[in-house]
N, C-alpha and C. Protein backbone atom coordinates (compact mmCIF):
# COMPACT_ATOMS: atom_id res chain seq x y z
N UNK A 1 133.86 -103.53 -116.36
CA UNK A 1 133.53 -102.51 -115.40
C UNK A 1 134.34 -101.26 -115.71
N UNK A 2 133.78 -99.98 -116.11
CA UNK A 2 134.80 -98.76 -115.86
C UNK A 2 135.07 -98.28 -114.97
N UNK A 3 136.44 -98.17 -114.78
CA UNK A 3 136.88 -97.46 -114.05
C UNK A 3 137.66 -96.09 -114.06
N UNK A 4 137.77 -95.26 -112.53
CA UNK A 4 138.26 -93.81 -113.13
C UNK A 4 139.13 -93.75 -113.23
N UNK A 5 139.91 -92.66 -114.32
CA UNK A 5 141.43 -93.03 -114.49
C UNK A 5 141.16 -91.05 -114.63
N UNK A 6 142.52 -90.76 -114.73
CA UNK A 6 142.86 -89.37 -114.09
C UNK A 6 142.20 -88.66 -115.79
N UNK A 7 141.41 -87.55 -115.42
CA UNK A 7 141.08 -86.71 -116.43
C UNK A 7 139.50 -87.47 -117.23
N UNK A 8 139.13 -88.68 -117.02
CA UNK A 8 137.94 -89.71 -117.15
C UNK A 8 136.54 -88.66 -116.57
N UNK A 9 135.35 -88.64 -117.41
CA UNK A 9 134.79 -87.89 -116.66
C UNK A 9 134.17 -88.53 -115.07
N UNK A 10 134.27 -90.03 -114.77
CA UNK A 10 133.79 -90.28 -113.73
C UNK A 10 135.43 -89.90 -112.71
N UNK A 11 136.44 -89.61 -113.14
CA UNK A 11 136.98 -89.48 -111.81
C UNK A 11 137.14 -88.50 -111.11
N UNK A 12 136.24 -87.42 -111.77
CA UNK A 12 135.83 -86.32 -110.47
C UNK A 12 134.76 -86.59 -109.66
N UNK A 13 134.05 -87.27 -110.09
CA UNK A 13 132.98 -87.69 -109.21
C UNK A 13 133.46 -89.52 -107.94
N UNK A 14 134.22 -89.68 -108.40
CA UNK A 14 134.81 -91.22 -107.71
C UNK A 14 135.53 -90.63 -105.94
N UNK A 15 134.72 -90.88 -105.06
CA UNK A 15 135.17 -90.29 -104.11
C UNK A 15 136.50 -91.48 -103.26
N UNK A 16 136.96 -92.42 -104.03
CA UNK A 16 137.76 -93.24 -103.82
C UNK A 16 139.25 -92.92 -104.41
N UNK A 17 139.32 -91.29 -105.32
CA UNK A 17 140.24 -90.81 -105.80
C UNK A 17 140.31 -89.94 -105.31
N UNK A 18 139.17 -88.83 -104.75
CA UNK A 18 139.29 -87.76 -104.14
C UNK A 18 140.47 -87.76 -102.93
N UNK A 19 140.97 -87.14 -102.55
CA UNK A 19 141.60 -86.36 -101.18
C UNK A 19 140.54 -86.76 -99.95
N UNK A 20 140.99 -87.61 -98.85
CA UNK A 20 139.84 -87.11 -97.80
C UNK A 20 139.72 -85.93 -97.46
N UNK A 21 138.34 -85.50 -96.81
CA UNK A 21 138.13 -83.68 -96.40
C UNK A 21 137.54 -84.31 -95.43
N UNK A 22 137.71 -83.05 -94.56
CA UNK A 22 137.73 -83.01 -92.88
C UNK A 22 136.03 -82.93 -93.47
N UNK A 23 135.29 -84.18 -92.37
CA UNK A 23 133.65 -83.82 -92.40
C UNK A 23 133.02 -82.64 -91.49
N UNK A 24 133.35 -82.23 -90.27
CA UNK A 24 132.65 -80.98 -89.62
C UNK A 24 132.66 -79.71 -90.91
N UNK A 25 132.14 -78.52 -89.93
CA UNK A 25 131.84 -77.03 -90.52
C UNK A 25 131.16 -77.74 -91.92
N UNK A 26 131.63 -77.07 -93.02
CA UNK A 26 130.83 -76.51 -93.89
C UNK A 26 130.28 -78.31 -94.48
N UNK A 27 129.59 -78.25 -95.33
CA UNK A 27 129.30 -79.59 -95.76
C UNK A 27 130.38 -79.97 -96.52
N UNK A 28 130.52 -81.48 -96.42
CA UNK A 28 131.71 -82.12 -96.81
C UNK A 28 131.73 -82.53 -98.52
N UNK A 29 132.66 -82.04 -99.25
CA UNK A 29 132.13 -82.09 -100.94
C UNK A 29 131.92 -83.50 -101.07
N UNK A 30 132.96 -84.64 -100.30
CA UNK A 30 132.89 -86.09 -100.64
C UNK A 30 131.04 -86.55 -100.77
N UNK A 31 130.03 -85.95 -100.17
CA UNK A 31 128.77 -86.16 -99.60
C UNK A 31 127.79 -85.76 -101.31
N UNK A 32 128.29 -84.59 -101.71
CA UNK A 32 127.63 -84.45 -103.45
C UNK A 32 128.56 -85.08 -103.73
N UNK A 33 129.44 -85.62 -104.27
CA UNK A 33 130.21 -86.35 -104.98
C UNK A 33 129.15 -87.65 -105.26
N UNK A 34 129.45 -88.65 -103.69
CA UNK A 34 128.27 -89.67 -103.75
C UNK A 34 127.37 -89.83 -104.24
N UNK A 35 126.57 -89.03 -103.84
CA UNK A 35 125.47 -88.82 -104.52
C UNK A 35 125.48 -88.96 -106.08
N UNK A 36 126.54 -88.07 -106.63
CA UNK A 36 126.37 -88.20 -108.34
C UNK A 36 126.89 -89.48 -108.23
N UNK A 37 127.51 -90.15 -107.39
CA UNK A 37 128.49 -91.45 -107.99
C UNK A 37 127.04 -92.37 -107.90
N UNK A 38 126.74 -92.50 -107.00
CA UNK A 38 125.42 -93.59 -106.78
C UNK A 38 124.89 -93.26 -107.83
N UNK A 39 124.07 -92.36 -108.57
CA UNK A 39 123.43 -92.26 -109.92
C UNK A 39 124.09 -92.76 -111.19
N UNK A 40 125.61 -92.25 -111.18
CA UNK A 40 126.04 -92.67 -112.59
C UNK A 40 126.10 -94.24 -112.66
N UNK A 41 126.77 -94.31 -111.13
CA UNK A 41 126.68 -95.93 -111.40
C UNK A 41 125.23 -96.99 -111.31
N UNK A 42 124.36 -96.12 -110.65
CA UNK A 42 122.86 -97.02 -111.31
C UNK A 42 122.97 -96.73 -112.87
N UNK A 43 123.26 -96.10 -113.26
CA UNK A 43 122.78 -96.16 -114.66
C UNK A 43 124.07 -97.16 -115.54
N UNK A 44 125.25 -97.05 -114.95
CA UNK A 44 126.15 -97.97 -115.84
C UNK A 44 125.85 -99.48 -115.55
N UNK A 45 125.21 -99.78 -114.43
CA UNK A 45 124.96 -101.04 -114.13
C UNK A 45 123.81 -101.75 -114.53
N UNK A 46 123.11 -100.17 -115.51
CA UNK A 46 121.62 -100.73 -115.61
C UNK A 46 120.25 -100.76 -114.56
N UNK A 47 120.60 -100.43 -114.04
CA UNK A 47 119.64 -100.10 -112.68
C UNK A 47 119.00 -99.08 -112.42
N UNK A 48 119.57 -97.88 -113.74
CA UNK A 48 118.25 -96.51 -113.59
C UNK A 48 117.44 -96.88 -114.66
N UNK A 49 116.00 -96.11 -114.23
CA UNK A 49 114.78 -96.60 -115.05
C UNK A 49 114.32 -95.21 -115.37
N UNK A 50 113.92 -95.22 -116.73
CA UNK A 50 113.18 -94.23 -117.21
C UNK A 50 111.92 -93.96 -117.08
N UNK A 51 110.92 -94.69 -116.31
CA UNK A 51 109.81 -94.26 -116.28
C UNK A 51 109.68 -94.46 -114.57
N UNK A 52 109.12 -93.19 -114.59
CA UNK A 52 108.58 -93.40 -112.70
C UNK A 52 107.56 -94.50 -112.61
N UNK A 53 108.06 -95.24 -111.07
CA UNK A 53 106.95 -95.88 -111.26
C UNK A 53 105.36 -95.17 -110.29
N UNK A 54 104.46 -95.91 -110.64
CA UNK A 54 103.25 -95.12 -110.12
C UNK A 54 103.19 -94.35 -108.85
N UNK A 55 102.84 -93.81 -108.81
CA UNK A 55 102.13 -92.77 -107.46
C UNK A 55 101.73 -93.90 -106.17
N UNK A 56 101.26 -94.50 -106.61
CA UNK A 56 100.78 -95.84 -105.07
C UNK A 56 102.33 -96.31 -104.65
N UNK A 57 102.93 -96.49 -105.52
CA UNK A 57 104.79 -97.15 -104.77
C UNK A 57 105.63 -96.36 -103.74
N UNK A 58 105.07 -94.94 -104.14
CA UNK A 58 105.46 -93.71 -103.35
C UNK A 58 105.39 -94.19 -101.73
N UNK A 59 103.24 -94.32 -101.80
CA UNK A 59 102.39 -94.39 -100.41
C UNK A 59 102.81 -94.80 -99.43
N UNK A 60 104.12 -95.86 -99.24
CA UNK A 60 104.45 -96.44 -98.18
C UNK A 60 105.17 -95.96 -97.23
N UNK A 61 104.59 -97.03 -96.02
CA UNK A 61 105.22 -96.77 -94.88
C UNK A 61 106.59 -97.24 -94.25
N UNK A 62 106.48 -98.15 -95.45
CA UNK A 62 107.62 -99.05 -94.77
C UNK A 62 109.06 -97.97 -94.91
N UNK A 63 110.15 -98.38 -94.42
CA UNK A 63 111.47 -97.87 -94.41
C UNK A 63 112.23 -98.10 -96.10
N UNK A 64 112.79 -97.43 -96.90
CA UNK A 64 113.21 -97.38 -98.18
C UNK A 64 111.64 -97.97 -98.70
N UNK A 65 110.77 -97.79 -98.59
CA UNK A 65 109.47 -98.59 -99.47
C UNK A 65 109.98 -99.81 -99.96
N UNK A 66 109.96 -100.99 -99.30
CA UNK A 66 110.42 -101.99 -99.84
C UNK A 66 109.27 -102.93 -100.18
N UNK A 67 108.06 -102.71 -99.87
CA UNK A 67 107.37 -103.47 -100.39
C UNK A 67 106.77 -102.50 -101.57
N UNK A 68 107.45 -101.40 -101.97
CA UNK A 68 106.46 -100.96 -103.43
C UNK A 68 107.50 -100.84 -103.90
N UNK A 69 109.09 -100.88 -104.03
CA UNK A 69 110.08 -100.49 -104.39
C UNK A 69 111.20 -101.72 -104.31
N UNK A 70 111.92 -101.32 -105.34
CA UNK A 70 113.42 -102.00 -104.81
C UNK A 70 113.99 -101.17 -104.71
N UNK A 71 115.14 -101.04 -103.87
CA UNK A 71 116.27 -100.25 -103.18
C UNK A 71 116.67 -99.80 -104.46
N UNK A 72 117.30 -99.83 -105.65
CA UNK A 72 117.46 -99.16 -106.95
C UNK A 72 116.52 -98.08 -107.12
N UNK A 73 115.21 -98.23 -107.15
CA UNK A 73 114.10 -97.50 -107.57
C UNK A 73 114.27 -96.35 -106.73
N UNK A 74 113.97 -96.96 -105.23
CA UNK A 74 114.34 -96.06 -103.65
C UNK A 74 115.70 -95.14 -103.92
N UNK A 75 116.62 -95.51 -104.32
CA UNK A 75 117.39 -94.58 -104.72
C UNK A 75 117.40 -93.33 -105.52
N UNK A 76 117.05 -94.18 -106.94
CA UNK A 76 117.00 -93.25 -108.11
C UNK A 76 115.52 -92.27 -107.61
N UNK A 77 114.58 -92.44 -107.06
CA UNK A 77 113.08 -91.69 -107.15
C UNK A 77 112.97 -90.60 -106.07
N UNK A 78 113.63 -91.62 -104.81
CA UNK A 78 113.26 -90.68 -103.34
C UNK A 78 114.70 -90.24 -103.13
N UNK A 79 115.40 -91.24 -102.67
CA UNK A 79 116.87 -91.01 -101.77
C UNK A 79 117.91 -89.33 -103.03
N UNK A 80 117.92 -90.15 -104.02
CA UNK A 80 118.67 -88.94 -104.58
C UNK A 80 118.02 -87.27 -104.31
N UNK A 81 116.96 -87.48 -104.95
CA UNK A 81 115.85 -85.80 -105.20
C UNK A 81 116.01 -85.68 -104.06
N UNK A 82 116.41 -86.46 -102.76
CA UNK A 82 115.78 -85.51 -101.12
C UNK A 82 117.45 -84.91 -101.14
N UNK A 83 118.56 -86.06 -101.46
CA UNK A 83 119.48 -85.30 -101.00
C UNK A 83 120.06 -84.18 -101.95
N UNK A 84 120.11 -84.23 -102.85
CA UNK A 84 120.07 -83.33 -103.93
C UNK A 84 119.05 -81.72 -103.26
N UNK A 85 117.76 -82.03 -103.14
CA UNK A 85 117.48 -80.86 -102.71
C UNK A 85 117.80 -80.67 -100.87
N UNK A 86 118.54 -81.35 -100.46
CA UNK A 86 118.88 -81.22 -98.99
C UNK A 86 120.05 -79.62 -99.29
N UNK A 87 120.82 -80.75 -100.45
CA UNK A 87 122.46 -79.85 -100.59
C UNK A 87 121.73 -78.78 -101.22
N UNK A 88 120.90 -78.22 -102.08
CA UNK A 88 121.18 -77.11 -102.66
C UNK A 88 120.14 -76.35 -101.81
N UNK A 89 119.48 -77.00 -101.18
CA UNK A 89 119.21 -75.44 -99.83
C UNK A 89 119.42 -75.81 -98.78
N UNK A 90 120.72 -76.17 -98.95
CA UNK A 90 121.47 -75.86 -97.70
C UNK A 90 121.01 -76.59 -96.33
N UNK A 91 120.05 -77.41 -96.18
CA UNK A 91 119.59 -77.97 -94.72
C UNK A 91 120.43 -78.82 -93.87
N UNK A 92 120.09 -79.19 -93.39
CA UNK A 92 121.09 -80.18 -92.31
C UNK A 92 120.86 -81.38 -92.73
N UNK A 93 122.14 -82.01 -93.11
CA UNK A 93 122.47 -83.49 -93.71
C UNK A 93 121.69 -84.48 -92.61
N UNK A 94 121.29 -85.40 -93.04
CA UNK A 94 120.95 -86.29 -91.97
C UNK A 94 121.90 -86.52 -91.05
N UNK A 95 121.90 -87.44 -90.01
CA UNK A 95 122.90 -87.39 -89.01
C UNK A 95 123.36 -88.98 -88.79
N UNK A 96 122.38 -90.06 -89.64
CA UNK A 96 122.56 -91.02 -89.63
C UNK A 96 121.61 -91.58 -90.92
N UNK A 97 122.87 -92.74 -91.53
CA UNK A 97 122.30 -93.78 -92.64
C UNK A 97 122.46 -95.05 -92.27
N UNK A 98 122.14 -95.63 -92.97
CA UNK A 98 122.29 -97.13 -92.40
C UNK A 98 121.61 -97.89 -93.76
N UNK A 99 121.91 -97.25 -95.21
CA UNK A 99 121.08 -97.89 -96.57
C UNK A 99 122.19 -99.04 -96.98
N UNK A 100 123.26 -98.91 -96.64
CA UNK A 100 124.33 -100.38 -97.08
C UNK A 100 123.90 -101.81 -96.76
N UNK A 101 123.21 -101.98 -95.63
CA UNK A 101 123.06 -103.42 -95.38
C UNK A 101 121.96 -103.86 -96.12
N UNK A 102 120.70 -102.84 -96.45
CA UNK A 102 118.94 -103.10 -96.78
C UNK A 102 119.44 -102.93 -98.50
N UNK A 103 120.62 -102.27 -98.50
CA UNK A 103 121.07 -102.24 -100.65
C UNK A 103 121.59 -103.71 -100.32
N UNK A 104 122.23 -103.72 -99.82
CA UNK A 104 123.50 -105.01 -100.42
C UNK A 104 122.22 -106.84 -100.15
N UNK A 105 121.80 -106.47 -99.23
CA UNK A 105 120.52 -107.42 -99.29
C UNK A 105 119.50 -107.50 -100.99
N UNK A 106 118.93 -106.33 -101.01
CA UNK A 106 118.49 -106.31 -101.81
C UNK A 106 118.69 -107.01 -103.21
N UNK A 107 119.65 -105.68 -103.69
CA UNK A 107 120.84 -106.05 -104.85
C UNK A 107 121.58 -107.15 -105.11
N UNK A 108 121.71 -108.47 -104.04
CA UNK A 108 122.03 -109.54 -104.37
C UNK A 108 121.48 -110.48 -105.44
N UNK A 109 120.17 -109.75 -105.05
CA UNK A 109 119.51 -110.79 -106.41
C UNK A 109 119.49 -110.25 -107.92
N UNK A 110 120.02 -109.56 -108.05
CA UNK A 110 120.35 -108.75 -109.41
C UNK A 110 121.61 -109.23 -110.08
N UNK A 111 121.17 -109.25 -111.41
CA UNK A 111 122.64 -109.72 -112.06
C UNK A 111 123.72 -108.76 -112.70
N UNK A 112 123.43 -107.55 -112.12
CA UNK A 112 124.24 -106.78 -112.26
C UNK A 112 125.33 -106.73 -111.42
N UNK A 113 126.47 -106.17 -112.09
CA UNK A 113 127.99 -105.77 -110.60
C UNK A 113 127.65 -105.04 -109.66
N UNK A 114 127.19 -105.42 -108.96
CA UNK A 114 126.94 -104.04 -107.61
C UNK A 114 127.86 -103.32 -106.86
N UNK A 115 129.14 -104.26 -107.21
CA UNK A 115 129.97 -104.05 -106.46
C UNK A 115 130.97 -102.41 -105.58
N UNK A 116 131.00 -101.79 -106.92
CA UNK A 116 131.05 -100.37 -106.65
C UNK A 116 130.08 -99.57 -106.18
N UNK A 117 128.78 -99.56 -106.63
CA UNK A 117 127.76 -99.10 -105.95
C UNK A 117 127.65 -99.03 -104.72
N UNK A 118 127.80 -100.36 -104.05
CA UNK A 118 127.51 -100.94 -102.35
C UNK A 118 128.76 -100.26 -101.31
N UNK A 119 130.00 -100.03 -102.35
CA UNK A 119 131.24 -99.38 -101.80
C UNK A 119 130.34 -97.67 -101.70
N UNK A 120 130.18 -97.43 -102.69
CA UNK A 120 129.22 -95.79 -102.77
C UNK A 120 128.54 -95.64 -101.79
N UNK A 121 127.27 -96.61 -101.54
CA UNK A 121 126.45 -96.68 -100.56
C UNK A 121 126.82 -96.58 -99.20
N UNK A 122 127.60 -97.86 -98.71
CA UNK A 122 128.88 -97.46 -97.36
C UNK A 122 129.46 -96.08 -97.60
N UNK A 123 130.18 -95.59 -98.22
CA UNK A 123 130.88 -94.53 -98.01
C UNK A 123 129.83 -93.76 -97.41
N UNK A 124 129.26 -93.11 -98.28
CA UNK A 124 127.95 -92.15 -97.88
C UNK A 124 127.35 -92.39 -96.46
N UNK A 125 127.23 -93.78 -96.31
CA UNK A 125 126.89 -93.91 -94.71
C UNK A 125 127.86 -93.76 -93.84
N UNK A 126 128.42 -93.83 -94.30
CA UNK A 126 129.84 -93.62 -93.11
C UNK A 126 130.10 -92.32 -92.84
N UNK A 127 130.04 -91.42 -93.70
CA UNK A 127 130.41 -89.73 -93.55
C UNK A 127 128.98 -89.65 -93.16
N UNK A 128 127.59 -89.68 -93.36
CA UNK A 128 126.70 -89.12 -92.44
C UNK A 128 126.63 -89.62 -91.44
N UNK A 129 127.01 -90.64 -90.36
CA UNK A 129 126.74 -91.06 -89.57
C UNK A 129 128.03 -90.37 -88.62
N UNK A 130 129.19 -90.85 -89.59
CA UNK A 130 130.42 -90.03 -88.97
C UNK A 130 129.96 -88.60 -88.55
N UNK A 131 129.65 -87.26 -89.71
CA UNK A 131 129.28 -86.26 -89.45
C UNK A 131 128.38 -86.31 -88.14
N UNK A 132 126.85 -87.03 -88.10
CA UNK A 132 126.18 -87.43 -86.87
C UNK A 132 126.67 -87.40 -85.47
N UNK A 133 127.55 -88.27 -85.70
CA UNK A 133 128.53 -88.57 -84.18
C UNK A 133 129.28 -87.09 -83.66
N UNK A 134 129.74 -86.43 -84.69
CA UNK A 134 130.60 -85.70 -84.31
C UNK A 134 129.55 -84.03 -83.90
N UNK A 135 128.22 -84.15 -84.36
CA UNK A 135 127.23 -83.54 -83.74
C UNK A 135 126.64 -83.64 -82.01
N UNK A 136 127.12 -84.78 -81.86
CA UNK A 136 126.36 -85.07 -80.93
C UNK A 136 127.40 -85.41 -79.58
């Protein structure tokens, strides 16, 4: 498993090295951090895919598309591109996640380490939901 070690290019992105930052006012950097961390680490674990899958996997209704998707796919296809284009124009972060319990379900059956990932996943839910609370 790699891990970040000081000057490593993943340990600017490892929000488990970062400094905590206060989540109110401006958006919280730990929140893009995640984001790149959840990607690099689908791909070190093997879990990003190079080919989209079809246009019908999209169609669903269900919550993360779990019957056209696995939570990997749901990540890498929808979840990243929305938040990615959330942060760079600027919109209002969601106010609540809750993708840690429906990943770590998922991802069990994979023989990959998930283990850092699912830490990624929690974090991220925790600062939007945190942020959330402190909206409301």
């Amino acid at each position: 498993m790699a891990t970040a070690t000081a000057g490593s290019p993943m340990s600017r992105y490892d929000p488990f090295v970062m400094a905590p930052r206060q989540i109110g006012g401006e958006v919280c950097t730990q929140i893009p951090a995640l984001v790149d961390c959840i990607e690099l680490e689908l791909r070190r674990i093997g879990l990003w895919e190079a080919d989209r899958p079809p246009q019908c996997a999209f169609d669903s209704d269900l919550p993360f598309m779990l019957d056209t998707m696995r939570v990997s796919q749901w990540l890498q296809w929808v979840f990243l591109p929305r938040m990615r284009r959330i942060l760079y124009d600027r919109k209002p972060l969601p106010t609540a996640c809750a993708i840690h319990p429906v990943a770590k379900m998922d991802l069990a059956g994979t023989s990959s380490d998930t283990g850092r990932l699912l830490k990624f996943i929690a974090r991220l839910d925790g600062l939007l939901s945190a942020r959330g609370a402190e909206l409301h």
